[in-house]
N, C-alpha and C. Protein backbone atom coordinates (compact mmCIF):
# COMPACT_ATOMS: atom_id res chain seq x y z
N UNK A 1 -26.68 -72.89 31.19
CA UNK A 1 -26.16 -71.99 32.19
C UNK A 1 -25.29 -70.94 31.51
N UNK A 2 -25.35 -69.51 31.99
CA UNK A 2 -24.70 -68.32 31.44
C UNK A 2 -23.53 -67.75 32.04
N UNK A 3 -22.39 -67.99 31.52
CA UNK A 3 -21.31 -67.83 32.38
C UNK A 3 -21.18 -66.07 32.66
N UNK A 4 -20.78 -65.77 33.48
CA UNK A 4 -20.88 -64.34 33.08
C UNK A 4 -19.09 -63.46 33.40
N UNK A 5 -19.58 -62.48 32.09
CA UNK A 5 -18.11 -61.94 31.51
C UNK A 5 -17.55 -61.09 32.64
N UNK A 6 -16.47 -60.37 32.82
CA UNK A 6 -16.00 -59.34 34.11
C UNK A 6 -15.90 -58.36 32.94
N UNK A 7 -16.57 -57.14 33.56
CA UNK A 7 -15.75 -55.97 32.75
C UNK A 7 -14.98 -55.00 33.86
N UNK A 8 -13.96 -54.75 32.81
CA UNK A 8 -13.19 -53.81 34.15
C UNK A 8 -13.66 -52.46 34.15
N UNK A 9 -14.20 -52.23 33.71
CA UNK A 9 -14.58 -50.91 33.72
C UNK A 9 -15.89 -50.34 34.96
N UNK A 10 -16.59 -51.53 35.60
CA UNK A 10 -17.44 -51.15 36.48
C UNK A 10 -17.85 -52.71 36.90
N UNK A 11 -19.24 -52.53 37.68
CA UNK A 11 -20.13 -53.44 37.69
C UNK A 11 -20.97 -54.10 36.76
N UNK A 12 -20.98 -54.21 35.60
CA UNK A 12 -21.48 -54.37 34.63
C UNK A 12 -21.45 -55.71 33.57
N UNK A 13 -21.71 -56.84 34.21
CA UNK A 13 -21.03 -57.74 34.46
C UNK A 13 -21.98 -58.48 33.23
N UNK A 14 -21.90 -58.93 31.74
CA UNK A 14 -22.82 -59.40 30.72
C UNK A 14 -22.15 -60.84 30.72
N UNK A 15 -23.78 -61.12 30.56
CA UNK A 15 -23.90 -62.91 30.09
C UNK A 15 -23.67 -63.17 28.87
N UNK A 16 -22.41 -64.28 28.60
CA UNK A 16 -21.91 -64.96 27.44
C UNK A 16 -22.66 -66.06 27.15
N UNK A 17 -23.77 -66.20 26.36
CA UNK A 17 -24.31 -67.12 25.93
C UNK A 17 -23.63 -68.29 24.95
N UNK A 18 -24.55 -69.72 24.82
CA UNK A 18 -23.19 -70.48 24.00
C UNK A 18 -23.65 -70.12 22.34
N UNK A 19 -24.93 -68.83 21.91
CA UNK A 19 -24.26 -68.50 20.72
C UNK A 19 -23.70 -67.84 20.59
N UNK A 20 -23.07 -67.13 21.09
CA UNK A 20 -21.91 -66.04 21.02
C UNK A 20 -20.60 -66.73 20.75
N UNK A 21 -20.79 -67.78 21.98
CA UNK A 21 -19.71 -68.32 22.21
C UNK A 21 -19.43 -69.47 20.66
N UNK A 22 -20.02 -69.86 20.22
CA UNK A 22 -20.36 -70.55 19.00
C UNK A 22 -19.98 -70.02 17.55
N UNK A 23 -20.90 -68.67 17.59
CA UNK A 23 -20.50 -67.94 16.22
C UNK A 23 -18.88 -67.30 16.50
N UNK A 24 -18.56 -67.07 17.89
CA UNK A 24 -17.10 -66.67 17.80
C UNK A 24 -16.17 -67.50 17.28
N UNK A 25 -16.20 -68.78 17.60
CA UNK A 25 -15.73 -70.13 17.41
C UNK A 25 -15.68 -70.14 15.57
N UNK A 26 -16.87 -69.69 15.13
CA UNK A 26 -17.00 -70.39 13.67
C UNK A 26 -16.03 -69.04 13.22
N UNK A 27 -16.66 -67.67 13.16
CA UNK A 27 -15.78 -66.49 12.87
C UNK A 27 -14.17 -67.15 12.63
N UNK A 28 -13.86 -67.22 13.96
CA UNK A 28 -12.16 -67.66 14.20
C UNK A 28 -11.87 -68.66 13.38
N UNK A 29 -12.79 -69.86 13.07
CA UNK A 29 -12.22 -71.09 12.15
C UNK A 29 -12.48 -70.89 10.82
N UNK A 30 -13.45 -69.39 10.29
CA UNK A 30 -13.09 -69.12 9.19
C UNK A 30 -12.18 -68.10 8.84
N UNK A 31 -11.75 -67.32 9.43
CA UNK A 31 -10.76 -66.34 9.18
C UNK A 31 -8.91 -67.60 9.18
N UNK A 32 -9.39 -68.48 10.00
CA UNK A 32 -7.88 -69.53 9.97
C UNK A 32 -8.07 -70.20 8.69
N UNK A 33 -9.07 -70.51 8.28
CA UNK A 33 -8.82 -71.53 6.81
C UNK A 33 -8.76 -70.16 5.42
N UNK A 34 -9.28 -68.89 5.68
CA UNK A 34 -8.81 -68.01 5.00
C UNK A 34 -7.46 -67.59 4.55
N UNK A 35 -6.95 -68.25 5.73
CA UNK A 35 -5.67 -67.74 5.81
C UNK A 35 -4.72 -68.77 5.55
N UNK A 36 -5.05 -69.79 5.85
CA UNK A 36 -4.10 -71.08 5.18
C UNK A 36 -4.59 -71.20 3.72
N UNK A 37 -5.49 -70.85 3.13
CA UNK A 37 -5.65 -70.80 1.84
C UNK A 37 -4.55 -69.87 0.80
N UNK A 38 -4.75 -68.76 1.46
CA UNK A 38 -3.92 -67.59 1.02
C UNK A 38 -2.03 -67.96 1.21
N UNK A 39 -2.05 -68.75 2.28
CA UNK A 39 -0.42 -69.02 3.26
C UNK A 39 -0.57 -70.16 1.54
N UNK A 40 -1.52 -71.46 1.27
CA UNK A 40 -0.93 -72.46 0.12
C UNK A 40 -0.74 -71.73 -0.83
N UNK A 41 -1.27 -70.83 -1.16
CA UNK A 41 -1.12 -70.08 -2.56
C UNK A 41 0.36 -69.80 -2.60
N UNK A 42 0.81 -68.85 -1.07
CA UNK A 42 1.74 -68.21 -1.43
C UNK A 42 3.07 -68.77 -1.15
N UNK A 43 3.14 -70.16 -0.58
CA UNK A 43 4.24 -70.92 -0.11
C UNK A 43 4.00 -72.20 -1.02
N UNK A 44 3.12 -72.49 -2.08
CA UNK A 44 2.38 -73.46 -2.48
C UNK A 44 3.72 -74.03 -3.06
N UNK A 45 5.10 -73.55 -3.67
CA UNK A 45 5.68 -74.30 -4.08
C UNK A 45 6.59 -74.90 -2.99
N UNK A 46 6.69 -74.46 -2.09
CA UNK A 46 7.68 -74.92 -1.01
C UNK A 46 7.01 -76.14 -0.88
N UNK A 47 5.56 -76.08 -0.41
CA UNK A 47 4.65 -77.22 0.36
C UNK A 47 5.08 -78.75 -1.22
N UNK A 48 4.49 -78.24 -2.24
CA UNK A 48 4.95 -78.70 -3.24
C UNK A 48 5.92 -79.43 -3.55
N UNK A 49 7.38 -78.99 -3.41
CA UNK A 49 8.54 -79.36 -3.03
C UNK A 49 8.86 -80.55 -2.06
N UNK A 50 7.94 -80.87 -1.42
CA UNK A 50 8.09 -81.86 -0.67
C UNK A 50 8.93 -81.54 0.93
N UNK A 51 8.70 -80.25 1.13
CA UNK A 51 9.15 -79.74 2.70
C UNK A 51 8.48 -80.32 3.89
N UNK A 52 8.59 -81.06 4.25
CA UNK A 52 7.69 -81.95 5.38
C UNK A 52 7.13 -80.45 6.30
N UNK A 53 8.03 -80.03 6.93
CA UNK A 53 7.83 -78.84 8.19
C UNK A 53 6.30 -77.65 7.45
N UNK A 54 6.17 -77.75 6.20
CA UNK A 54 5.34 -76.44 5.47
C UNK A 54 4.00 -77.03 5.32
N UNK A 55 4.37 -78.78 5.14
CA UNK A 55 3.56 -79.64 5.05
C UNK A 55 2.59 -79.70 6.25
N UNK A 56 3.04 -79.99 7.29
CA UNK A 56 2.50 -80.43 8.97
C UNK A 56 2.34 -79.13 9.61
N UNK A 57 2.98 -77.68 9.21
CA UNK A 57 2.24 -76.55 9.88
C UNK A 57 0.87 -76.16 8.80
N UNK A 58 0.87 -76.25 7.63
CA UNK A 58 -0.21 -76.03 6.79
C UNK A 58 -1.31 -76.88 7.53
N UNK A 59 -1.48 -78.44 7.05
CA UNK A 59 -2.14 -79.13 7.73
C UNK A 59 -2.69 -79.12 9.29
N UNK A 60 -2.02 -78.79 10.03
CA UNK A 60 -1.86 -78.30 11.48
C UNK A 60 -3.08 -77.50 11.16
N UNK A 61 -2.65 -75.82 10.89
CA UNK A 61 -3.53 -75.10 10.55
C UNK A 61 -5.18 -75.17 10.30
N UNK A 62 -5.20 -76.07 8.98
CA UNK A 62 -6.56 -76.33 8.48
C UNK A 62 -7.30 -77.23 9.48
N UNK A 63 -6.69 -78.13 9.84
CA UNK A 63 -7.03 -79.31 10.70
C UNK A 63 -7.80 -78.47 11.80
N UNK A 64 -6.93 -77.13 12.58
CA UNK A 64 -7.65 -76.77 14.29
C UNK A 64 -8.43 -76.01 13.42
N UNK A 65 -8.35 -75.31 12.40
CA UNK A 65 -9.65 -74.57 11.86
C UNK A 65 -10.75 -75.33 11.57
N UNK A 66 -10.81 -76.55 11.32
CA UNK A 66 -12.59 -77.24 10.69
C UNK A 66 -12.56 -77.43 11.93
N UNK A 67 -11.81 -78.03 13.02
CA UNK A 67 -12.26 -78.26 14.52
C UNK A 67 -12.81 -77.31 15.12
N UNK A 68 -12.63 -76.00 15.31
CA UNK A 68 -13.30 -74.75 15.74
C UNK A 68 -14.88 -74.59 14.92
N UNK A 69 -14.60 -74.86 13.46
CA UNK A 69 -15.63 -74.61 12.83
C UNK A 69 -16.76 -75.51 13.69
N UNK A 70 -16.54 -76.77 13.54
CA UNK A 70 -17.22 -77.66 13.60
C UNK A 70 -17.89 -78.02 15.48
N UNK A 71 -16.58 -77.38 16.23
CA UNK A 71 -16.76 -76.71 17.87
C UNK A 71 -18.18 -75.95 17.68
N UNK A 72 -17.90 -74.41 17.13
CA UNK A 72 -19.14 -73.39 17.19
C UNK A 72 -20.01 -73.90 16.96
N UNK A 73 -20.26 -74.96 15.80
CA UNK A 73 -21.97 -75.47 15.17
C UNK A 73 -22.32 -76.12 16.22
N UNK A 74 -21.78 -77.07 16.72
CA UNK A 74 -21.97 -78.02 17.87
C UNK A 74 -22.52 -77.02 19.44
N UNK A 75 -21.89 -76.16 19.95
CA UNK A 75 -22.28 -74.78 20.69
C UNK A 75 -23.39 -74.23 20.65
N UNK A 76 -23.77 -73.65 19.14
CA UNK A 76 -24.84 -72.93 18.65
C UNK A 76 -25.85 -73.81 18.70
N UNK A 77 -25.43 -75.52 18.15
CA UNK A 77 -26.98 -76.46 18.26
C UNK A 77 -27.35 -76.91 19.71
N UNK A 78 -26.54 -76.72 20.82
CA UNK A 78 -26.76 -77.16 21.97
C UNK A 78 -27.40 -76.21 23.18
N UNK A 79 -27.70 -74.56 22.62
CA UNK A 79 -27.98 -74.20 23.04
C UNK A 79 -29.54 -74.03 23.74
N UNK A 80 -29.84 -73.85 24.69
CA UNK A 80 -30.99 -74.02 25.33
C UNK A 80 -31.92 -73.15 25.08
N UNK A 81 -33.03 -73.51 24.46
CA UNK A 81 -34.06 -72.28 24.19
C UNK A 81 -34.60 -71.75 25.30
């Protein structure tokens, strides 16, 4: 089933399919592990240091990113031909 989007701009009302909805999902969970990669590099000695708080938002991070990743594939394979 195709949920369908509102645009404000008129009547024009487009169907969100679940690959859209899927590859958006993966997009977003790779641009987040991009970015916690870049965040260990550049805080890597704090995390290092043994800072619990740099520790559990890093982790945090990576953690909802493979979940999104792993959301979209699941989306994209369930979709209905």
């Amino acid at each position: 089933m195709e949920r369908m989007d509102y645009d404000p701009e008129g009547g024009n009302y487009l169907p969100v399919t679940q690959r859209e909805t899927g590859s958006t999902l993966i997009v977003i969970g790779v641009i987040m592990l991009i970015a916690a990669g870049a965040w260990g590099l550049f805080v890597g000695w704090d995390i290092r240091a043994g800072n619990m708080f740099m520790r559990v938002l890093f982790g945090a991070d990576a953690l909802v990113a493979l979940v999104l990743i792993v959301w979209g594939f699941v989306k994209k394979k369930n979709q209905k031909k």
